[in-house]
Protein backbone atom coordinates (compact mmCIF):
# COMPACT_ATOMS: atom_id res chain seq x y z
CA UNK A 1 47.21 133.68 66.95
CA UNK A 2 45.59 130.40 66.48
CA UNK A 3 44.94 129.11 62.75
CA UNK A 4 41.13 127.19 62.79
CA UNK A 5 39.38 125.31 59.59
CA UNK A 6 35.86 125.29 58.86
CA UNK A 7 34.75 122.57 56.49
CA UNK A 8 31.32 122.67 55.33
CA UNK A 9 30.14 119.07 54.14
CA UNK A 10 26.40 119.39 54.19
CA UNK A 11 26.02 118.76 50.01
CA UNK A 12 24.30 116.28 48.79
CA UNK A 13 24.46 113.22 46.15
CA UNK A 14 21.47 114.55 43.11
CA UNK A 15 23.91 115.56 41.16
CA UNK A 16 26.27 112.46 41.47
CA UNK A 17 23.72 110.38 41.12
CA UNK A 18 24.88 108.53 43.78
CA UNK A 19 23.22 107.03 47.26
CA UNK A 20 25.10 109.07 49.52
CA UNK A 21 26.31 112.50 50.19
CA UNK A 22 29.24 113.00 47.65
CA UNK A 23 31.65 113.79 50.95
CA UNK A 24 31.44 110.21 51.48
CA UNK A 25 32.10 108.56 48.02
CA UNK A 26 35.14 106.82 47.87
CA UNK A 27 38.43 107.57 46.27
CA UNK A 28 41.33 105.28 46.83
CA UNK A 29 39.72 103.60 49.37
CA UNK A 30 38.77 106.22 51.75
CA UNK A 31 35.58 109.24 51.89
CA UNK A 32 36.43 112.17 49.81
CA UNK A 33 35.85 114.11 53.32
CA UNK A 34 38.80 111.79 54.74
CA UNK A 35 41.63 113.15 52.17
CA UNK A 36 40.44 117.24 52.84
CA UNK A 37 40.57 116.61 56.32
CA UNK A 38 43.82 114.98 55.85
CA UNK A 39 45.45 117.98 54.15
CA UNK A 40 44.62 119.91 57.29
CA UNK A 41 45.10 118.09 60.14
CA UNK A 42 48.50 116.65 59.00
CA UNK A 43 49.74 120.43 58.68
CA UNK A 44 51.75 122.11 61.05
CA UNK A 45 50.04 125.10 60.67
CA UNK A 46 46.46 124.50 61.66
CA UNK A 47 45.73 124.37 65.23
CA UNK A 48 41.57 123.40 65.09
CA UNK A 49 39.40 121.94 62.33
CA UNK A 50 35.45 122.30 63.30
CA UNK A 51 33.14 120.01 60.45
CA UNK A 52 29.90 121.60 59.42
CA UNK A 53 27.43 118.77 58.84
CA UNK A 54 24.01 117.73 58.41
CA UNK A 55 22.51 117.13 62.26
CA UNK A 56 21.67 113.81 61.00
CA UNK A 57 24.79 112.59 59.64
CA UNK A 58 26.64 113.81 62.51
CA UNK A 59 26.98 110.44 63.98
CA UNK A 60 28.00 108.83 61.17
CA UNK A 61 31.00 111.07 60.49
CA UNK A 62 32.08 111.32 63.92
CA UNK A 63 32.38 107.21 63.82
CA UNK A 64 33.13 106.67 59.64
CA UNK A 65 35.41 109.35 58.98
CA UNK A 66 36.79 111.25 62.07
CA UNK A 67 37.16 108.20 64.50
CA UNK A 68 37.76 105.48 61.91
CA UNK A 69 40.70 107.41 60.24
CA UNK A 70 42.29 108.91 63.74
CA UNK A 71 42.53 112.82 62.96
CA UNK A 72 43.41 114.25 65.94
CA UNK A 73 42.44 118.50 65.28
CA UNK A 74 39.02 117.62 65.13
CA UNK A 75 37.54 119.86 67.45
CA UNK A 76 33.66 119.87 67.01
CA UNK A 77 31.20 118.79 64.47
CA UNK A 78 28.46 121.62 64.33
CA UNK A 79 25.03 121.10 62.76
CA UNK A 80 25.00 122.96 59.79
CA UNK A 81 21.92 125.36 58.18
CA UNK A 82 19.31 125.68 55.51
CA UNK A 83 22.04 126.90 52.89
CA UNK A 84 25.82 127.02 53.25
CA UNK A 85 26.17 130.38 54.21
CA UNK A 86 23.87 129.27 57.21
CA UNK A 87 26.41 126.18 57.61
CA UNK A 88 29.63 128.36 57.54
CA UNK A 89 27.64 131.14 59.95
CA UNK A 90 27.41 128.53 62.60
CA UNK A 91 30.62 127.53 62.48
CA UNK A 92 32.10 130.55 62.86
CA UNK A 93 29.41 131.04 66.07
CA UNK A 94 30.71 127.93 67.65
CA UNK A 95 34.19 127.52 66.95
CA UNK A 96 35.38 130.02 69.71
CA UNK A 97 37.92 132.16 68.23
CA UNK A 98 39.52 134.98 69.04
CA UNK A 99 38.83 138.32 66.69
CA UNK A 100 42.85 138.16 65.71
CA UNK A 101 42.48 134.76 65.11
CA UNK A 102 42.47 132.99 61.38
CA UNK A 103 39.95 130.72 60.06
CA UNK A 104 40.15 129.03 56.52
CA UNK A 105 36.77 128.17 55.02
CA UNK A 106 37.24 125.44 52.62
CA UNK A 107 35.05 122.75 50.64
CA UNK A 108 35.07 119.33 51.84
CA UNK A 109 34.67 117.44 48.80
CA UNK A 110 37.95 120.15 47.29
CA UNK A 111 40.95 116.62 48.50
CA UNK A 112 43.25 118.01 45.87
CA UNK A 113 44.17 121.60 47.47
CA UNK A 114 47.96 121.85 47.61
CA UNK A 115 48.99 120.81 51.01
CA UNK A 116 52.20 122.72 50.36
CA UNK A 117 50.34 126.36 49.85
CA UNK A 118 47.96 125.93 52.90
CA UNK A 119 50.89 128.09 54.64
CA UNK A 120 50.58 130.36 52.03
CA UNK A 121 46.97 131.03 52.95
CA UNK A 122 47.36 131.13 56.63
CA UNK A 123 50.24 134.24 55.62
CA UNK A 124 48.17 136.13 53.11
CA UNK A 125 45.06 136.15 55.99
CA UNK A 126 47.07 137.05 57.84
CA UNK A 127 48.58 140.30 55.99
CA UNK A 128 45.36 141.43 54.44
CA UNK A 129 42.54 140.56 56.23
CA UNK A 130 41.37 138.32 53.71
CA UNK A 131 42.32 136.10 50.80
CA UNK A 132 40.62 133.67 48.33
CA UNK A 133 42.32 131.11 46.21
CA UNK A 134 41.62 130.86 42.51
CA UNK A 135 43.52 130.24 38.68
CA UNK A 136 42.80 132.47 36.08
CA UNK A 137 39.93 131.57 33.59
CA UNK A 138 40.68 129.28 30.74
CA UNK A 139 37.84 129.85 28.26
CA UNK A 140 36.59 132.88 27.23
CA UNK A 141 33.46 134.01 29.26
CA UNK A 142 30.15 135.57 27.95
CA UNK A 143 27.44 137.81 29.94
CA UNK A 144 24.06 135.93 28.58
CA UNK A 145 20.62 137.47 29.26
CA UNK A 146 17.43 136.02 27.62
CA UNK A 147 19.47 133.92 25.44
CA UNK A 148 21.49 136.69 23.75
CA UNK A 149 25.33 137.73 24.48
CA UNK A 150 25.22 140.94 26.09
CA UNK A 151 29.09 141.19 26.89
CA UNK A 152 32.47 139.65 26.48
CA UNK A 153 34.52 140.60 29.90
CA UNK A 154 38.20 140.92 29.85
CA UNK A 155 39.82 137.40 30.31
CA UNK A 156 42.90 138.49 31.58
CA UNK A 157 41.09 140.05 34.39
CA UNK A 158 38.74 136.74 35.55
CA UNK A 159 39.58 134.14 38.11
CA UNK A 160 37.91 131.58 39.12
CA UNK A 161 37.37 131.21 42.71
CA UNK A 162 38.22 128.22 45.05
CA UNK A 163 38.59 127.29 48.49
CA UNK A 164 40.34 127.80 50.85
CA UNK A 165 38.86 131.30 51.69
CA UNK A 166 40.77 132.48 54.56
CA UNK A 167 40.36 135.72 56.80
CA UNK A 168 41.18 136.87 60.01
CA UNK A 169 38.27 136.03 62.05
CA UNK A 170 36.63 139.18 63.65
CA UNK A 171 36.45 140.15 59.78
CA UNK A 172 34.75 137.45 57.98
CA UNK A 173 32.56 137.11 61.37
CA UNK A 174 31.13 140.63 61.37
CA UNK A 175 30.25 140.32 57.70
CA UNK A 176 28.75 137.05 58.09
CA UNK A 177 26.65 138.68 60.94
CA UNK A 178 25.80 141.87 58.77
CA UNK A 179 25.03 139.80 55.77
CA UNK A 180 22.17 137.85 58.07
CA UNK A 181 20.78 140.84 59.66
CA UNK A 182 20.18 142.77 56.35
CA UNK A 183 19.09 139.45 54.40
CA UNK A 184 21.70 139.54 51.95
CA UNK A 185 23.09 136.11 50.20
CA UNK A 186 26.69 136.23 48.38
CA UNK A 187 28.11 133.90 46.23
CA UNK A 188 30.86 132.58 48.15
CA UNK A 189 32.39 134.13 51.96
CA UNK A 190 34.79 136.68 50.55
CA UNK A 191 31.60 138.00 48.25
CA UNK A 192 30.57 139.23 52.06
CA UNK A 193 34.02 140.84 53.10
CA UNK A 194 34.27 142.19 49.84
CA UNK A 195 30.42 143.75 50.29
CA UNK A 196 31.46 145.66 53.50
CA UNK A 197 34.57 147.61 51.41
CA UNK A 198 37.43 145.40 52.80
CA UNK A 199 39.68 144.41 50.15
CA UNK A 200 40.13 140.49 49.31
CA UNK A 201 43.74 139.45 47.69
CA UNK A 202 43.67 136.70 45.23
CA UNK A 203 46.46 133.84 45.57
CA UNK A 204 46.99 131.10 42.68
CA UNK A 205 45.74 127.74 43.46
CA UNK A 206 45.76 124.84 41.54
CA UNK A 207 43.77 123.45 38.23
CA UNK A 208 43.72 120.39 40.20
CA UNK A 209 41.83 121.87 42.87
CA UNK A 210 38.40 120.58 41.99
CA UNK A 211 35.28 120.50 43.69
CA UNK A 212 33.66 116.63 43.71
CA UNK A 213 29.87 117.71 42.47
CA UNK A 214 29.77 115.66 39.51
CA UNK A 215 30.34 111.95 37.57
CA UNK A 216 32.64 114.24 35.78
CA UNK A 217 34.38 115.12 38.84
CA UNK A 218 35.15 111.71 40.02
CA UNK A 219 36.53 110.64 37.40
CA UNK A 220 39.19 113.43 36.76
CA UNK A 221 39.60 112.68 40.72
CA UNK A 222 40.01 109.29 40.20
CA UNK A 223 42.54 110.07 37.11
CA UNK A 224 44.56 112.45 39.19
CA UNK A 225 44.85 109.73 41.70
CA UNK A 226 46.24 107.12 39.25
CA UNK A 227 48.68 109.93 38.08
CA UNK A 228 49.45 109.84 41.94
CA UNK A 229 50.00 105.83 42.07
CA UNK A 230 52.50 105.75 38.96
CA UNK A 231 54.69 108.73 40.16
CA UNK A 232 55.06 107.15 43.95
CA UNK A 233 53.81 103.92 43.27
CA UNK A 234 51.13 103.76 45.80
CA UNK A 235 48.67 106.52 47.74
CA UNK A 236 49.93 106.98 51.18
CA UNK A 237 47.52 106.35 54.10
CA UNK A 238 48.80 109.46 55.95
CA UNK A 239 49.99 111.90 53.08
CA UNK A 240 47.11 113.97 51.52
CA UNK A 241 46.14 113.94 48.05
CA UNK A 242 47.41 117.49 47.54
CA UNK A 243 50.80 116.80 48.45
CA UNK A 244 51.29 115.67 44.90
């Protein structure tokens, strides 16, 4: 069994504000891409990494992020699609695993995933079929339609979802495939395992484990890193940001 990760990075920089892709925004001196690739390819446990990207930036990671920084598991970088499910569909299609295989599915502007629970993922795959990371919700939630609260849902039963998503690969490929033929868009990968019956387990991530979309973002990024600098007095070049 061979462990591969797909990283999407196809989003873009409206939100930010910024004038590039948010993947390659700087923290601590290097693309936010640069520290999620780093969490992965420094760990024992992941054989391939395959980056999803826009056709046209292709170039431009190959030489800023995966030559510049030396990463040595990258195998491929794949033009992505219209939508990310279309990004993360042809990644599975060229990636060239095996149907026992695993593949992790994870954000590339989410740096902050615990390096130390990526074996934790690569286990729970591997004993259920399928398993997302998440924390339990903080807030309360509401159901809203036209403005009005039309339910309160149980808090102690929502999680929020994260990435890494990680499945054993014949799984999460023949609902990706099943998913395209019949039209059908979910809200994240397991949303498609879970549609075909399979069941999904739930692991605990991390609060830290945010997703860069946002001035907001950075700057709790950029906080978290400082936190980093005064407990170890610097930010390795080689350890990821998760390992903290």
């Amino acid at each position: 069994m061979s462990v591969t990760v797909l990283i999407p990075a196809a989003g873009m920089g409206a939100r930010m504000g910024a004038s590039v892709n948010k993947q390659y925004l700087l923290l601590a001196d290097r693309p936010v891409l640069a520290h999620t690739l780093g969490l992965f390819d420094h760990h024992p446990s992941i054989d391939h990494i395959f980056i999803v990207s826009p056709e046209e930036e292709i170039d431009y990671c190959r030489a800023e992020v995966v030559e510049r920084f030396g990463f040595t598991k990258i195998r491929d970088l794949i033009p992505g699609g219209a939508e990310r499910q279309d990004s993360v569909y042809n990644g599975l299609s060229a990636c060239a695993a095996s149907n026992s295989d695993i593949v992790l599915i994870h954000d590339g502007v989410r740096p902050f995933f615990p390096y130390h629970r990526i074996k934790d993922v690569v286990t729970a795959a591997g004993l259920n079929g399928a398993c997302v990371v998440g924390v339990p919700v903080k807030d309360t939630i509401k159901e809203v339609a036209e403005g009005l609260i039309r339910n309160t849902p149980d808090r102690r039963r929502l999680w929020q979802a994260q990435t890494p998503q990680a499945f054993v690969f014949g799984l999460i490929r023949d609902a990706h495939e099943r998913a395209r033929q019949e039209g059908f868009r979910g809200t994240d990968d397991a949303s498609l395992v879970e549609r075909n019956g399979h069941p999904v387990a739930m692991i605990e991530g991390s609060y830290r484990n945010i997703k860069i979309t946002t001035p907001e973002d950075l700057i709790l990024a950029e906080a978290f890193i400082r936190m980093q600098i005064e407990n170890e007095g610097h930010v390795s070049d080689t350890a990821p940001l998760g390992g903290f």
